[in-house]
C-alpha atoms as a PDB file:
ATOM      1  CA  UNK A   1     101.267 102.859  88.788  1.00  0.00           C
ATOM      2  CA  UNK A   2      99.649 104.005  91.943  1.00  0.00           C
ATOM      3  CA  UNK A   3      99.751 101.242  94.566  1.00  0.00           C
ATOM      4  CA  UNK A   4     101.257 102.848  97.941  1.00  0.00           C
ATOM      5  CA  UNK A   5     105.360 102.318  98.668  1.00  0.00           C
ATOM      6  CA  UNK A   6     106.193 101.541 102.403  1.00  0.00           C
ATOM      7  CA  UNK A   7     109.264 100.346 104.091  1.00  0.00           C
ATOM      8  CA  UNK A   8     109.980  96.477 103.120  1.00  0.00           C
ATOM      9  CA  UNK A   9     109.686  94.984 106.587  1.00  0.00           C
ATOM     10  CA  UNK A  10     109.777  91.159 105.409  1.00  0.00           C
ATOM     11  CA  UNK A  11     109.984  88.590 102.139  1.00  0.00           C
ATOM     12  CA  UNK A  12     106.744  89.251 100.978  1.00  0.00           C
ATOM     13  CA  UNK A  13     106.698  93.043 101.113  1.00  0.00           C
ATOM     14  CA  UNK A  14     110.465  92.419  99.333  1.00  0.00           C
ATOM     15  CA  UNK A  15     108.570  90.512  96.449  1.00  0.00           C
ATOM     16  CA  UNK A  16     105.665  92.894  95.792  1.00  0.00           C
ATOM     17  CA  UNK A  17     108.430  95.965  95.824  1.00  0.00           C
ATOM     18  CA  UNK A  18     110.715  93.912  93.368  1.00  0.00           C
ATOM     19  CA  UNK A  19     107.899  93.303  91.015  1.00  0.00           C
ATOM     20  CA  UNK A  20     106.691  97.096  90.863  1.00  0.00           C
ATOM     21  CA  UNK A  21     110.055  97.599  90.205  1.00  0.00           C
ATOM     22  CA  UNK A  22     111.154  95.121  87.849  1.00  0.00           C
ATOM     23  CA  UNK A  23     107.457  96.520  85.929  1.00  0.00           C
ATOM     24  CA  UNK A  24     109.644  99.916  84.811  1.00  0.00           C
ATOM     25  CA  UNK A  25     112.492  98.055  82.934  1.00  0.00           C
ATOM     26  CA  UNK A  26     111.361  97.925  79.727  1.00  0.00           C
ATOM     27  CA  UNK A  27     109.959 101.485  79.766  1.00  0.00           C
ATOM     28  CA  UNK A  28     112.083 103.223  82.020  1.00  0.00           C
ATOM     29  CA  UNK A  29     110.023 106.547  83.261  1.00  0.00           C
ATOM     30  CA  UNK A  30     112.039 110.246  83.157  1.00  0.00           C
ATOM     31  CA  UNK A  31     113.743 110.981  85.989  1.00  0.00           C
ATOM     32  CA  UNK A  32     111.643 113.594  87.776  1.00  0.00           C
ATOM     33  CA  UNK A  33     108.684 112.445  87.217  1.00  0.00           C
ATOM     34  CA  UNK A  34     106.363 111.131  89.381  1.00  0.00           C
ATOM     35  CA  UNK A  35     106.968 107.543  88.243  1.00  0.00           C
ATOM     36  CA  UNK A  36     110.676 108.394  87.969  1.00  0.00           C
ATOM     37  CA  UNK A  37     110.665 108.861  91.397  1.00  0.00           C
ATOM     38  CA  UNK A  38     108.512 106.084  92.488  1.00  0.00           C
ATOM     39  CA  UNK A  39     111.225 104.093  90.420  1.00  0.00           C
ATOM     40  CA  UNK A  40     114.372 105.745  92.456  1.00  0.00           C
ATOM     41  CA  UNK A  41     112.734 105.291  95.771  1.00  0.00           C
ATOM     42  CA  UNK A  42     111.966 101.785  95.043  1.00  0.00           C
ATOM     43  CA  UNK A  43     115.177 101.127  94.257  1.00  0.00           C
ATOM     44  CA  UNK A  44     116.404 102.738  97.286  1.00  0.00           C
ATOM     45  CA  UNK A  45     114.383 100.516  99.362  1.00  0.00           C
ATOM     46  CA  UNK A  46     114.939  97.319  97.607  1.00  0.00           C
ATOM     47  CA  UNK A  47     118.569  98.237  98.086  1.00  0.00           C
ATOM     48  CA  UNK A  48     118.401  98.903 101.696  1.00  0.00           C
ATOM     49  CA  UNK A  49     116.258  95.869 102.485  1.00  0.00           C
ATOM     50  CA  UNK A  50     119.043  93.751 100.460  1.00  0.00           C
ATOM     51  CA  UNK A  51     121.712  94.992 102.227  1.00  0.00           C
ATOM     52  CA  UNK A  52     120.456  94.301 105.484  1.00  0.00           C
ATOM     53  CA  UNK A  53     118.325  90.576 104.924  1.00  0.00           C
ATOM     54  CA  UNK A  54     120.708  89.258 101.896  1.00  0.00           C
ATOM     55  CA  UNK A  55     123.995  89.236 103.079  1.00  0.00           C
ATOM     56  CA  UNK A  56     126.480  87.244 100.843  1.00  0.00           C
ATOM     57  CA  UNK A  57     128.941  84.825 103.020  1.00  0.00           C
ATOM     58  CA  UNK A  58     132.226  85.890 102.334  1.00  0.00           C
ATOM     59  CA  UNK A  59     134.420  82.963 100.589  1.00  0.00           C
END
């Protein structure tokens, strides 16, 4: 799965790193791998990008 990961800087970036993502849950790679880590560090950055851009309003 070789397209390159970068820092999510808006939606659309957001969308194409959610899809790569979302492409590992049926087959979830090794950890340690080099698509295990591709999966952690997207993760990582989806995380990130949701915690600062998708803030829930507090009831």
């Amino acid at each position: 799965m070789g397209q390159k990961i970068s820092i999510i800087c808006n939606e659309a970036g957001y969308a194409a790193a959610l899809a790569a993502f979302e492409a590992y849950f049926d087959n979830e790679p090794q950890a340690g791998s080099e698509d295990g880590d591709r999966f952690e560090l997207l993760g990582r950055l989806l995380a990130q990008y949701e915690a600062e851009h998708c803030r829930m309003p507090r009831p």
